[in-house]
N, C-alpha and C. Protein backbone atom coordinates (compact mmCIF):
# COMPACT_ATOMS: atom_id res chain seq x y z
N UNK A 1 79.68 188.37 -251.46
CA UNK A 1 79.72 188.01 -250.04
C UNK A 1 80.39 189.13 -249.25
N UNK A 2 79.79 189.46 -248.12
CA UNK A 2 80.00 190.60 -247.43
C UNK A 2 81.44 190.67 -246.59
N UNK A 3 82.27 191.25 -246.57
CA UNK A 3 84.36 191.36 -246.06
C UNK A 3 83.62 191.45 -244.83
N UNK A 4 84.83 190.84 -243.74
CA UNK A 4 84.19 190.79 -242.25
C UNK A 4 85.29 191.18 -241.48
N UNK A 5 85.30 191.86 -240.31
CA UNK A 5 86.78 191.58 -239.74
C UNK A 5 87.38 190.72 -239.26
N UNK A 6 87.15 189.60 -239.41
CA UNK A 6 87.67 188.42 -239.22
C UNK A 6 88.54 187.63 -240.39
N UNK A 7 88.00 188.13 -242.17
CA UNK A 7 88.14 187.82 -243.06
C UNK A 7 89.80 188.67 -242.76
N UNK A 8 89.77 190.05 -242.13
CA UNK A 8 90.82 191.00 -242.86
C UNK A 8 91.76 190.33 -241.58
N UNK A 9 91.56 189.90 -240.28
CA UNK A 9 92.36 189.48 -239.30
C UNK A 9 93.05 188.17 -239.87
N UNK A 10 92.04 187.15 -240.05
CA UNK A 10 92.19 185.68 -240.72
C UNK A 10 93.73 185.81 -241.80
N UNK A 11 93.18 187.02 -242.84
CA UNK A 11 94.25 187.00 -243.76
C UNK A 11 95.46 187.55 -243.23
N UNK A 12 95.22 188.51 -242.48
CA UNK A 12 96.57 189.18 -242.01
C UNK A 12 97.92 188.07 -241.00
N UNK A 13 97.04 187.33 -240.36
CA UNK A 13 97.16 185.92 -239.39
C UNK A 13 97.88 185.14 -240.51
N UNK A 14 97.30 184.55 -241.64
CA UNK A 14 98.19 183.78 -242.61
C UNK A 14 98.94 184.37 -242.72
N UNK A 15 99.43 185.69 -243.20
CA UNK A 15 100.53 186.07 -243.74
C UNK A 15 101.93 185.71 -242.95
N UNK A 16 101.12 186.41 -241.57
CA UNK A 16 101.96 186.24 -240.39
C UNK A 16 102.79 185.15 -240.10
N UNK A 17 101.84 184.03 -240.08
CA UNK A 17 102.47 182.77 -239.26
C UNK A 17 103.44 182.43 -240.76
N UNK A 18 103.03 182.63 -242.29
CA UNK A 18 104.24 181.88 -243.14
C UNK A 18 105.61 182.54 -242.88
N UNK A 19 105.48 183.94 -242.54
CA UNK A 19 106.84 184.64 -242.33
C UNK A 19 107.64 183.92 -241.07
N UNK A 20 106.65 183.03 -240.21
CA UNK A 20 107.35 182.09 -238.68
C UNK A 20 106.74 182.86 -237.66
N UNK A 21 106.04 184.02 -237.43
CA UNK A 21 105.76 184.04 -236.57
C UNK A 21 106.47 185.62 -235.90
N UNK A 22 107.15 186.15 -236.28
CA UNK A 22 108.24 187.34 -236.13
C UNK A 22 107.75 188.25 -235.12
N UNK A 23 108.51 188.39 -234.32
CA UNK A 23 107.66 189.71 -233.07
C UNK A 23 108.77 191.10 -232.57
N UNK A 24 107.67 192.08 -232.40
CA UNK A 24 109.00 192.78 -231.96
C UNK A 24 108.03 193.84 -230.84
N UNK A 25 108.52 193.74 -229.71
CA UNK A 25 108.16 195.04 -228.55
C UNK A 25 108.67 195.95 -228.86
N UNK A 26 108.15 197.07 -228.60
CA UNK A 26 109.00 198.18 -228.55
C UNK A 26 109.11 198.63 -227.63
N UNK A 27 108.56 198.32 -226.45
CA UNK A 27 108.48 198.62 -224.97
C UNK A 27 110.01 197.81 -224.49
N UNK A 28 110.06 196.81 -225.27
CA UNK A 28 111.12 196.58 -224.31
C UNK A 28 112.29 195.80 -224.88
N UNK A 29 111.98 196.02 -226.62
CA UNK A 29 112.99 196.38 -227.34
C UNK A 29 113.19 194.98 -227.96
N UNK A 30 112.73 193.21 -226.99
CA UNK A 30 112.74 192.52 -227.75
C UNK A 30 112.25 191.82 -229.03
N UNK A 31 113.47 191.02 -229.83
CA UNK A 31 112.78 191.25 -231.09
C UNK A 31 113.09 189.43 -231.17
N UNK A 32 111.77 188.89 -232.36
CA UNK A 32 111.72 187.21 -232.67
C UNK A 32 111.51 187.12 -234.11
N UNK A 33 112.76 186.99 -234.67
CA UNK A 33 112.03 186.69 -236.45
C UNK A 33 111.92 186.15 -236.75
N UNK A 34 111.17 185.16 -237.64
CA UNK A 34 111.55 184.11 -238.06
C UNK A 34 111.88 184.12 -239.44
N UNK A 35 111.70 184.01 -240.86
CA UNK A 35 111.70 184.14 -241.84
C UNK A 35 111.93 186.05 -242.29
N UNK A 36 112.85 185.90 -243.08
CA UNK A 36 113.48 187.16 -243.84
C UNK A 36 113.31 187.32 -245.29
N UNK A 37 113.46 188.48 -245.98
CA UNK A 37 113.05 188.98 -247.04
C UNK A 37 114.94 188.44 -247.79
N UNK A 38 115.85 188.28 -246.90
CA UNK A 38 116.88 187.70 -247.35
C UNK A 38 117.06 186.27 -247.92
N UNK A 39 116.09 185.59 -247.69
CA UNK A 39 115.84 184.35 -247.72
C UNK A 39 115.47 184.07 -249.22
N UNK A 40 116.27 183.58 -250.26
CA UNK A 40 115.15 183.69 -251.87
C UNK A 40 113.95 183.53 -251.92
N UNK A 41 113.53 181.87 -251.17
CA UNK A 41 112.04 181.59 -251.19
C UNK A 41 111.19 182.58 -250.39
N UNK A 42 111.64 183.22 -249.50
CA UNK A 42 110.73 184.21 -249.46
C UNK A 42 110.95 185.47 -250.21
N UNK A 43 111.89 186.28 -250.49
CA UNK A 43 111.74 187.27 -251.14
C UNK A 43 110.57 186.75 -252.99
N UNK A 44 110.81 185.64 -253.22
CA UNK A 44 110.39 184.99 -254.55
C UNK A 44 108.96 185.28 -254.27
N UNK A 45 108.78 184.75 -252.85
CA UNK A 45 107.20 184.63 -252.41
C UNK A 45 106.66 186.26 -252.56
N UNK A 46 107.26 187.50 -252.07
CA UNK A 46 107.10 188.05 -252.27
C UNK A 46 106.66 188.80 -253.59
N UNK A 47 107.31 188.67 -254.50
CA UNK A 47 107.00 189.09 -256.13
C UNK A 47 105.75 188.38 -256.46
N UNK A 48 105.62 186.88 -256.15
CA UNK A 48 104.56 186.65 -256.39
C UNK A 48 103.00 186.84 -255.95
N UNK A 49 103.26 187.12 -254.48
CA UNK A 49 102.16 187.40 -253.57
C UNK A 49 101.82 188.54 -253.35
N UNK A 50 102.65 189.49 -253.02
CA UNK A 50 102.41 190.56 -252.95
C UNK A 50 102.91 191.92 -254.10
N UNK A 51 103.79 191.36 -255.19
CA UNK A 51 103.68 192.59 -255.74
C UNK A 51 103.08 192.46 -256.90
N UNK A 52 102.54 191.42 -257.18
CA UNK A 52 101.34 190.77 -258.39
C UNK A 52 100.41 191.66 -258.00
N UNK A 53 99.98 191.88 -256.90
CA UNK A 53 98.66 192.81 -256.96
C UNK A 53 98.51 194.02 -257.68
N UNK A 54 99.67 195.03 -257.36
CA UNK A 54 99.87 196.19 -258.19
C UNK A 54 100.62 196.24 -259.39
N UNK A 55 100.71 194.91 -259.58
CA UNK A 55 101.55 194.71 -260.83
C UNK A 55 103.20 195.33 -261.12
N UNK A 56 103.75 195.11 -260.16
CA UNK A 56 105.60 195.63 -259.84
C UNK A 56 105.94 194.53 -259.87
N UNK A 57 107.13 194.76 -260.34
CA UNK A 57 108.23 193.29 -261.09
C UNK A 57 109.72 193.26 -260.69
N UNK A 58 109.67 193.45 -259.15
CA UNK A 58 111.09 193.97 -259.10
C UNK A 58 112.38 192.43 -259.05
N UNK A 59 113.06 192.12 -258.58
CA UNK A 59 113.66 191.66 -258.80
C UNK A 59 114.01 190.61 -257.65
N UNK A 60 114.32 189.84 -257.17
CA UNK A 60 115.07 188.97 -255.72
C UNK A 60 115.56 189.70 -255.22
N UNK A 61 116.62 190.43 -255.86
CA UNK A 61 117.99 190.90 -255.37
C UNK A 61 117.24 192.29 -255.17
N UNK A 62 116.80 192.84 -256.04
CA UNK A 62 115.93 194.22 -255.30
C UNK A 62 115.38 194.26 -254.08
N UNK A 63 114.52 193.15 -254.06
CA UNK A 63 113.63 193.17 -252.26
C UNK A 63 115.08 192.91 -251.06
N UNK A 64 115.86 191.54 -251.42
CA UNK A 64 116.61 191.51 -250.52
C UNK A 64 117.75 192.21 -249.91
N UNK A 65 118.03 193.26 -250.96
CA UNK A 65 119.06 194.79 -250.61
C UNK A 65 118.51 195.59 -250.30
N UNK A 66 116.85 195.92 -250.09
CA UNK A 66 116.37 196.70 -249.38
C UNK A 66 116.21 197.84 -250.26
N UNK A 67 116.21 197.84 -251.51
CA UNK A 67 116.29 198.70 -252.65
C UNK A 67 114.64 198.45 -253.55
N UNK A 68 113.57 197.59 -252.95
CA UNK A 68 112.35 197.44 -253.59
C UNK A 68 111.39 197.64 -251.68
N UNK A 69 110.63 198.49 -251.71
CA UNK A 69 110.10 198.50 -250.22
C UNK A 69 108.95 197.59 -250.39
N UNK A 70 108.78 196.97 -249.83
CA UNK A 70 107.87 196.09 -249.99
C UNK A 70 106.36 195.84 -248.88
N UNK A 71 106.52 196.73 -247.78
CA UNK A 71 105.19 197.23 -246.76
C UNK A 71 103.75 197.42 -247.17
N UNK A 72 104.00 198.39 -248.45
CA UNK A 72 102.91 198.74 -248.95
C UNK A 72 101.80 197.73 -249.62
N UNK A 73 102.84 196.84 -250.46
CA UNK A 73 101.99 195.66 -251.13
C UNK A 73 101.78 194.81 -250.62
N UNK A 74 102.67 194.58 -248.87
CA UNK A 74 102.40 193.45 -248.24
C UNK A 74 101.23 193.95 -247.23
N UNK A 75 100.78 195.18 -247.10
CA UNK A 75 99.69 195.38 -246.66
C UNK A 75 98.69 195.26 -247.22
N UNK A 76 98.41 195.66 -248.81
CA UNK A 76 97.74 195.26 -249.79
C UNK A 76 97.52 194.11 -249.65
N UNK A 77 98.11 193.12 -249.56
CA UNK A 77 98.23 191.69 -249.68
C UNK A 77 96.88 191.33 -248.77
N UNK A 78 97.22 191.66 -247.24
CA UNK A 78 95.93 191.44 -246.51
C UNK A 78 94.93 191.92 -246.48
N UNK A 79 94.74 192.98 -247.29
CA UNK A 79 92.98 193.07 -248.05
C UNK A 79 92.83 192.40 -249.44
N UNK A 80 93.46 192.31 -249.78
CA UNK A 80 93.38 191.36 -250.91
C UNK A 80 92.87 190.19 -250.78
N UNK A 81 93.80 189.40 -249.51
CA UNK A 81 93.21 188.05 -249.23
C UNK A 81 91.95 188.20 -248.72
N UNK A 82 91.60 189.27 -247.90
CA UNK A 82 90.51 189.14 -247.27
C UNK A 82 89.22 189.43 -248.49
N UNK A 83 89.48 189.31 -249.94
CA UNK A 83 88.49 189.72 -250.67
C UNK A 83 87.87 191.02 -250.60
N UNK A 84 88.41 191.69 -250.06
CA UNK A 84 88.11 193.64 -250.88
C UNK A 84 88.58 193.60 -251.67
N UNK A 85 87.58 194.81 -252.41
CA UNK A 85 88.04 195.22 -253.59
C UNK A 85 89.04 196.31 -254.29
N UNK A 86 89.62 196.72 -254.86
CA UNK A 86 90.77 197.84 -255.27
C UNK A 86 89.93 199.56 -255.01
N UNK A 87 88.29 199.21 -255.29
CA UNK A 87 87.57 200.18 -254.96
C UNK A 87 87.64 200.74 -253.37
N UNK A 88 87.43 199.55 -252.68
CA UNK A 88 87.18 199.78 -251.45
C UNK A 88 88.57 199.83 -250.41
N UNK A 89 89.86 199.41 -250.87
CA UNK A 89 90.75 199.78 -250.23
C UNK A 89 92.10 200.07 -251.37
N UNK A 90 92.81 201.03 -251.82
CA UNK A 90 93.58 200.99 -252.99
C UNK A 90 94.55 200.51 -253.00
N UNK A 91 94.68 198.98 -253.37
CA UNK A 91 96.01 198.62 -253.37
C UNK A 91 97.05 199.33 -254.31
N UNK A 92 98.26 199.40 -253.50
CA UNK A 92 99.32 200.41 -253.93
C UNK A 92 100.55 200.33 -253.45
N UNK A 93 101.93 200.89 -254.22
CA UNK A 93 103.36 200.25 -253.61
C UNK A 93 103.50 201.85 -252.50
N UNK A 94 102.37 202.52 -252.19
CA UNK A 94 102.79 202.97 -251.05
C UNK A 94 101.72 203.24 -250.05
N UNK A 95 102.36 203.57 -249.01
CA UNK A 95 100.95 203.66 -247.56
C UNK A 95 100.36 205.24 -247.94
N UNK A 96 100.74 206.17 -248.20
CA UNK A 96 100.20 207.41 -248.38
C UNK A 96 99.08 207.54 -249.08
N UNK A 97 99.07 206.49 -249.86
CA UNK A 97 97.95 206.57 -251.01
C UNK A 97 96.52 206.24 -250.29
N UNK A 98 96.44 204.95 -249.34
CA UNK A 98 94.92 204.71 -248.77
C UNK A 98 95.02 205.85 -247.54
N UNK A 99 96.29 206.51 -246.62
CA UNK A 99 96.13 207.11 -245.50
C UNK A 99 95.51 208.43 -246.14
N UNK A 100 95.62 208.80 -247.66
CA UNK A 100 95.46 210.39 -247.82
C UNK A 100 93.74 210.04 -247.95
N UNK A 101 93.48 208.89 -248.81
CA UNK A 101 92.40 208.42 -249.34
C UNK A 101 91.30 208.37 -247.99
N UNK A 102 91.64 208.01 -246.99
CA UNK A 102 90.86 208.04 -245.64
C UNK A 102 90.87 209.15 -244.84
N UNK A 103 91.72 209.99 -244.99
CA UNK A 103 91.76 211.12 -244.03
C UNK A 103 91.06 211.81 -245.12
N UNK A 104 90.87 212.25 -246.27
CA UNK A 104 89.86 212.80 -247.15
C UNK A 104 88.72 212.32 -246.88
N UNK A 105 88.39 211.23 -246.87
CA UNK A 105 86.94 210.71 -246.56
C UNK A 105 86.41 211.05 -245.21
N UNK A 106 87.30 211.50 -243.91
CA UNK A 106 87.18 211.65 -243.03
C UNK A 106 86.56 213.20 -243.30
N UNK A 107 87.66 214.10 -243.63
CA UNK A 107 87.47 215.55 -243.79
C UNK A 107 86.15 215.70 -244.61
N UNK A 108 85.62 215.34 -245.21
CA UNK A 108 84.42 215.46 -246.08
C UNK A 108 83.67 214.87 -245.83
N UNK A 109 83.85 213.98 -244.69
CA UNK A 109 82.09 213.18 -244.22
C UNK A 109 81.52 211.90 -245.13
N UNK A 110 82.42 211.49 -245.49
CA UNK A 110 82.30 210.52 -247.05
C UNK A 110 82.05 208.99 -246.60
N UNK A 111 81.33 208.15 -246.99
CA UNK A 111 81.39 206.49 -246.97
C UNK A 111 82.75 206.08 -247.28
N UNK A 112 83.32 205.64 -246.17
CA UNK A 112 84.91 205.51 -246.60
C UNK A 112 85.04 203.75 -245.78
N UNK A 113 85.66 202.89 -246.09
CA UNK A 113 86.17 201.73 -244.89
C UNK A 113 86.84 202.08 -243.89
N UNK A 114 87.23 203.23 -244.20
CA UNK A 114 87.53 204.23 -243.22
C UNK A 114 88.23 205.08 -242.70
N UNK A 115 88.04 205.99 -241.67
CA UNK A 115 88.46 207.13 -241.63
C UNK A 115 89.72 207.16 -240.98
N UNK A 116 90.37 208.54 -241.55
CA UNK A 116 91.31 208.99 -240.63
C UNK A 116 91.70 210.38 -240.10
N UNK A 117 91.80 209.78 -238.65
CA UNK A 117 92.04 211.00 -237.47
C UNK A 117 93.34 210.80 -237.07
N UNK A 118 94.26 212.32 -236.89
CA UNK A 118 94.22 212.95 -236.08
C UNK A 118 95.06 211.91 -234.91
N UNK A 119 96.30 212.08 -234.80
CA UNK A 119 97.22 210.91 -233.47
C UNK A 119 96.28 211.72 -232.22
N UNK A 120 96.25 213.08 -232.14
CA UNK A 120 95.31 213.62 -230.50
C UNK A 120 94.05 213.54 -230.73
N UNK A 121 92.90 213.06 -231.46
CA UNK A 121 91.70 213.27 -231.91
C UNK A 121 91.55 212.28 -230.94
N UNK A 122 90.10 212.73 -229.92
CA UNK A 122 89.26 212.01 -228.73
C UNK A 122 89.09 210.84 -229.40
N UNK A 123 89.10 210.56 -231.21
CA UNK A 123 88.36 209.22 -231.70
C UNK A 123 89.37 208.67 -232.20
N UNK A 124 90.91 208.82 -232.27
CA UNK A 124 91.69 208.39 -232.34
C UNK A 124 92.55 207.31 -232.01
N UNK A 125 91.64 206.41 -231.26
CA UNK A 125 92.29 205.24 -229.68
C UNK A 125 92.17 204.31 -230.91
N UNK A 126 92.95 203.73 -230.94
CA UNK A 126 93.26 202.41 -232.15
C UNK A 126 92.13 201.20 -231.29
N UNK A 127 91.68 199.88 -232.04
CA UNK A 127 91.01 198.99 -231.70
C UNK A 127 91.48 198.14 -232.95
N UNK A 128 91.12 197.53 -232.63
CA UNK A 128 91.26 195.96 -233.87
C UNK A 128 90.63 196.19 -234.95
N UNK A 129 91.13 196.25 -236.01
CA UNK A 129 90.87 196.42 -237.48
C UNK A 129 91.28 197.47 -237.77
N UNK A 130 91.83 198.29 -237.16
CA UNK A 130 91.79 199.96 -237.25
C UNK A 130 93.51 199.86 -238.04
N UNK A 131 94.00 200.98 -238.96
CA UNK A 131 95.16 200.96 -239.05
C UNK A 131 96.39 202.15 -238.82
N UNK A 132 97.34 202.29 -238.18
CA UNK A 132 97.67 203.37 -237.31
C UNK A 132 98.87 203.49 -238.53
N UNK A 133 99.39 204.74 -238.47
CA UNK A 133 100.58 205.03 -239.45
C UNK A 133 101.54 205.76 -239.04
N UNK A 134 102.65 206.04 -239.63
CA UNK A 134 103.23 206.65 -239.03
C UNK A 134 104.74 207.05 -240.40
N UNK A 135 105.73 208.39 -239.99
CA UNK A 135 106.36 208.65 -241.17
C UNK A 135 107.49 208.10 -240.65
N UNK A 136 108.12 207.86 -241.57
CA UNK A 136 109.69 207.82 -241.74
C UNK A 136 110.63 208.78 -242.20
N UNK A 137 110.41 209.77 -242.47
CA UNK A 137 110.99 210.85 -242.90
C UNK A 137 111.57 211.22 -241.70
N UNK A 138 112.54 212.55 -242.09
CA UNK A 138 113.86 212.94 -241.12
C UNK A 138 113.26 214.03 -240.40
N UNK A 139 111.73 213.80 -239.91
CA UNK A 139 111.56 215.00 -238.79
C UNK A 139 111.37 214.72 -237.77
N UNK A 140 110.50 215.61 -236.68
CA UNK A 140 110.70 215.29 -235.46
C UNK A 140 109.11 214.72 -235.26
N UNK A 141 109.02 213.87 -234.17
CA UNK A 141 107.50 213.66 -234.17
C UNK A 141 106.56 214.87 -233.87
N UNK A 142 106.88 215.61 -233.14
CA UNK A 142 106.20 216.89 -233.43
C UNK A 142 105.52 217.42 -234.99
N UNK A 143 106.79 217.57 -235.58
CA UNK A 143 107.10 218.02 -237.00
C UNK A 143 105.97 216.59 -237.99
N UNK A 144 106.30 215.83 -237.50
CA UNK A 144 105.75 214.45 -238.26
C UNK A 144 103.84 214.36 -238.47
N UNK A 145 103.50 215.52 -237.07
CA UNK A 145 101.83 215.41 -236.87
C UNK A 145 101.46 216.51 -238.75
N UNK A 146 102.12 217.28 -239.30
CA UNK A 146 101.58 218.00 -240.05
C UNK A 146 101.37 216.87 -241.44
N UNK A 147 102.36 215.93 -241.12
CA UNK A 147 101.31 214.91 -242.75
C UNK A 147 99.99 214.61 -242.53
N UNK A 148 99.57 214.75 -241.86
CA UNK A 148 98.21 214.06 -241.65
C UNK A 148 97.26 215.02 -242.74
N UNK A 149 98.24 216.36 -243.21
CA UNK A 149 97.53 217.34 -244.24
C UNK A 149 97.97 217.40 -245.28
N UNK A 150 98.89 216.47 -245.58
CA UNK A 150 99.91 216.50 -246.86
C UNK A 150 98.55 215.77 -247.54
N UNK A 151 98.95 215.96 -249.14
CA UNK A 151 98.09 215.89 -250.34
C UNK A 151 98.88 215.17 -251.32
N UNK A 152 100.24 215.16 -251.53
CA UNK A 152 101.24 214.73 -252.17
C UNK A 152 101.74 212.93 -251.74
N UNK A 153 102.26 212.79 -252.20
CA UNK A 153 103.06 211.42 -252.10
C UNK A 153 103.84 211.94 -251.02
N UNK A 154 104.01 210.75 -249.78
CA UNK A 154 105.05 211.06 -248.62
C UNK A 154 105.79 209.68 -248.12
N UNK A 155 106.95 209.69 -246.96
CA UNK A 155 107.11 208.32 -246.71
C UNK A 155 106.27 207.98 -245.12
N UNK A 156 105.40 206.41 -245.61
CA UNK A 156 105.02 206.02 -244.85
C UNK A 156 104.99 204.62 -244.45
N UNK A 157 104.33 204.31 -243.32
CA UNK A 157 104.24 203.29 -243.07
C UNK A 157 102.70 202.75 -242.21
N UNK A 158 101.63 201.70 -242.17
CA UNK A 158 101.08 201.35 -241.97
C UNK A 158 100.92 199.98 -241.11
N UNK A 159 100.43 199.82 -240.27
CA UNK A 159 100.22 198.15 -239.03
C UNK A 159 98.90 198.21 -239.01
N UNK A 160 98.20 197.01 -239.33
CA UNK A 160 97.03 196.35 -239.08
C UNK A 160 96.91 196.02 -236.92
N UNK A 161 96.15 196.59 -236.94
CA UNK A 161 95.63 196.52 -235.34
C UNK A 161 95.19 194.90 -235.52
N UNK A 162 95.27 194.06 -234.87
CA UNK A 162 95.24 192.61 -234.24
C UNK A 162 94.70 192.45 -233.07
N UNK A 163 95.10 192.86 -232.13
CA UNK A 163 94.57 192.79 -230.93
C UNK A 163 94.63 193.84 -229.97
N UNK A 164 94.22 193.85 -228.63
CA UNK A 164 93.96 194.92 -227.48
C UNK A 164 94.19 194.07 -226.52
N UNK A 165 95.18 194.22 -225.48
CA UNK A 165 95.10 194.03 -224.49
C UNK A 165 95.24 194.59 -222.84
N UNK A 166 94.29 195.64 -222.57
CA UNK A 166 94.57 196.85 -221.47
C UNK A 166 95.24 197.76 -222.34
N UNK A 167 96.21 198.22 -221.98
CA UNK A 167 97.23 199.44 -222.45
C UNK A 167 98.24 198.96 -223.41
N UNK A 168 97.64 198.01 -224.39
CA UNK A 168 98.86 198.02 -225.30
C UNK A 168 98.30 197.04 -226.43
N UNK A 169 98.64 197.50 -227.71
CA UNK A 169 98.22 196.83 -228.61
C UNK A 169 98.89 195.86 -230.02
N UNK A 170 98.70 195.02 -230.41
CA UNK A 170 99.91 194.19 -231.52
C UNK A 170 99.00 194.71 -232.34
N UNK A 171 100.19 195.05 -233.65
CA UNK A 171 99.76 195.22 -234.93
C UNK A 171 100.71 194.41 -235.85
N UNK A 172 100.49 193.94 -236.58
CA UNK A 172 101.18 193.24 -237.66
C UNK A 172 101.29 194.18 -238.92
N UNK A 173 102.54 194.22 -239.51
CA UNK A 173 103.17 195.36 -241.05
C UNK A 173 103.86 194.20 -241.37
N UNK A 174 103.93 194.65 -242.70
CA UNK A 174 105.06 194.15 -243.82
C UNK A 174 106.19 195.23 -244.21
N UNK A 175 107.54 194.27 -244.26
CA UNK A 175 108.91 194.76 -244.39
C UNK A 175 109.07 195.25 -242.81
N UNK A 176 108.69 194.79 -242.03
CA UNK A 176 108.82 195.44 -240.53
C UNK A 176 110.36 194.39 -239.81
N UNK A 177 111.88 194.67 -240.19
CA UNK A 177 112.67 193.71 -239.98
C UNK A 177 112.80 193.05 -241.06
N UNK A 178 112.05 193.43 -241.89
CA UNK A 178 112.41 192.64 -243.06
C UNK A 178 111.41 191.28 -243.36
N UNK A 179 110.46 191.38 -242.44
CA UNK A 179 109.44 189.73 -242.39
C UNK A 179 108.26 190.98 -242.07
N UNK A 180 107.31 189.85 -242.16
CA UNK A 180 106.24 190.01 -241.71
C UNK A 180 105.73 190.49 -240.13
N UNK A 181 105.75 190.93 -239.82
CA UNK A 181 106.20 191.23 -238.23
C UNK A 181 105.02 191.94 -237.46
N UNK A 182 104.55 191.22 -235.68
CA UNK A 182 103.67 191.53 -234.95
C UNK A 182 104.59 192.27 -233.98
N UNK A 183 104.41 193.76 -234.15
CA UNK A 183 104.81 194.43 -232.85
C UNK A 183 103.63 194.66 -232.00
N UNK A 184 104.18 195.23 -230.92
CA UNK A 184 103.66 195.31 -229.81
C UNK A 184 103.88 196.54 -229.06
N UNK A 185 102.78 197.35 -228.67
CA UNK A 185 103.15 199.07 -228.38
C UNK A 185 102.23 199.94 -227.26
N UNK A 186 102.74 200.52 -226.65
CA UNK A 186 101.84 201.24 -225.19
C UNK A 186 100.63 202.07 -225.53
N UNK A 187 99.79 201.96 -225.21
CA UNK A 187 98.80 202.97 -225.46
C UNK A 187 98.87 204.01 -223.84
N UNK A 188 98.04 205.04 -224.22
CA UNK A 188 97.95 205.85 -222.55
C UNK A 188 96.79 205.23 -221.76
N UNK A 189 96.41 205.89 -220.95
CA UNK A 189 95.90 205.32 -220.08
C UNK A 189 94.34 205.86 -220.36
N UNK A 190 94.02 206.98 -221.41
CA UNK A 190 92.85 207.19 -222.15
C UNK A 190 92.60 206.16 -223.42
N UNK A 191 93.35 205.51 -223.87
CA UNK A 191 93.75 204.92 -225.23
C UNK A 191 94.53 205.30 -226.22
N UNK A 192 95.13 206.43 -226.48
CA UNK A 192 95.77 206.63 -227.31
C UNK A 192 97.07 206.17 -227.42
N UNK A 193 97.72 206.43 -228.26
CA UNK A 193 99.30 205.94 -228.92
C UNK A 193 100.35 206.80 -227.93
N UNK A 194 100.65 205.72 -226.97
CA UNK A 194 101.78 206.03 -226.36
C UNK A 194 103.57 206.43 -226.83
N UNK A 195 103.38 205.14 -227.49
CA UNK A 195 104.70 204.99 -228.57
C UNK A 195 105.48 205.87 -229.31
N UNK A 196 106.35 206.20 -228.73
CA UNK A 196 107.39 207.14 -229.60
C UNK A 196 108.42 206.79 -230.48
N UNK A 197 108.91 205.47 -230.66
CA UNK A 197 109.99 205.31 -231.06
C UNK A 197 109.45 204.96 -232.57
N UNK A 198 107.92 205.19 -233.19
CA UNK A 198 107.99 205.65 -234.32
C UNK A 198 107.59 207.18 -234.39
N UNK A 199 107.30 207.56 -235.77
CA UNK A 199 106.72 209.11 -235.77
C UNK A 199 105.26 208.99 -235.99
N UNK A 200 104.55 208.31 -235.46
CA UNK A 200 102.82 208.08 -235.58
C UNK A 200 102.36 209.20 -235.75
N UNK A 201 101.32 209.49 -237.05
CA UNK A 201 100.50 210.61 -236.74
C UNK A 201 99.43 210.50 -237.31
N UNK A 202 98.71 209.29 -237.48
CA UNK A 202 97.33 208.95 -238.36
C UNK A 202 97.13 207.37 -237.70
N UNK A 203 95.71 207.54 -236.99
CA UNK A 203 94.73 206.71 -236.78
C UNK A 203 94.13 206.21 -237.93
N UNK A 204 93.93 205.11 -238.38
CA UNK A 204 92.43 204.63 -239.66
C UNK A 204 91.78 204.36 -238.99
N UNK A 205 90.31 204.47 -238.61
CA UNK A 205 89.34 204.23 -237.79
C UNK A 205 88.38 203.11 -238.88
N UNK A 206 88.30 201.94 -238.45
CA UNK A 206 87.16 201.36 -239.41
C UNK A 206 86.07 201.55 -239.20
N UNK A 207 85.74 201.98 -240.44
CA UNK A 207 83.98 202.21 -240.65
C UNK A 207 82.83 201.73 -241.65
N UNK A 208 83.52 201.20 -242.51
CA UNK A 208 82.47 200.39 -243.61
C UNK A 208 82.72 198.73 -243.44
N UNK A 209 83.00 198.45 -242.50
CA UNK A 209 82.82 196.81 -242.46
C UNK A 209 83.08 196.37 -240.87
């Protein structure tokens, strides 16, 4: 049966609402959590839901000291539910692995679910389904645009696009606060990623579904 974007929204939506619902602007800094990775039954939920996929066994006390990252598999998680396959999106305990995997498919012209451009690339304007990334490492966002060529393992992070509304868009991540979490972020007035207060430098553009 054919993955839809509704299948990958639908799942991302469950995840969401069990964490309570959690929100955070960055425009204007307010934040709503509901459910925490501090919490046993959810960190428990975690081992079972999301790090069963890649098969990691970490511990309660690992996720809830912030010593097991847990983003990667909880992004996994929502292609998973949505029924893709490990072929078609690689579940993995980190974001670098599908962002290198798509920006290769991009650079080579390849059948990919999809591509990645480029934070200034004209095709770069995020839309719903699309997934935007961004580093955590100790550089500057300037400095931050050159992963987009890294080949190696790096630190990252990934948000599922959700919605559009005019100049600003919610994406939902895992470990974002520690829950499941729908932020909310400026685009320009062409579409692109306004947002500075992460180091964004990779668009996923969907293209095979």
């Amino acid at each position: 049966m054919a993955k839809t974007l509704q299948d990958l929204l639908d799942a991302a939506n469950k995840e969401w609402n069990h964490w309570g619902n959690s929100t955070w602007n960055l425009t204007t800094g307010k934040k709503k959590i509901g459910h925490t990775d501090d919490e046993d039954k959810f960190a428990d939920y975690i081992i079972a839901n999301y790090c069963s996929i890649v098969k990691d066994k970490p511990s309660a006390n690992d996720i809830s000291n912030d010593e097991y990252y847990w983003s990667a598999v909880g992004m996994s998680a929502f292609f998973h539910g949505a029924k893709f396959t490990k072929n078609e999106f690689p579940f993995a305990n980190a974001h670098s692995k599908w962002i290198r995997r798509f920006v290769k498919a991009k650079k080579e012209n390849q059948p990919a679910l999809y591509w990645g451009y480029r934070l200034k690339d004209e095709a770069a304007k995020p839309d719903v389904g699309d997934l935007i990334g961004y580093t955590y490492s100790k550089v500057s966002f300037d400095e931050a645009q050159s992963f987009y060529d890294k080949t190696g393992n790096y630190q990252s992070h990934t948000d599922l696009v959700v919605a559009k509304n005019g100049n600003s868009i919610d994406v939902i991540g895992a470990n974002v606060l520690d829950s499941v979490t729908k932020k909310t972020l400026d685009l320009t007035a062409d579409g692109h990623i306004a947002d500075r207060s992460h180091k964004w430098f990779v668009v996923l553009k969907r293209k095979g579904f």
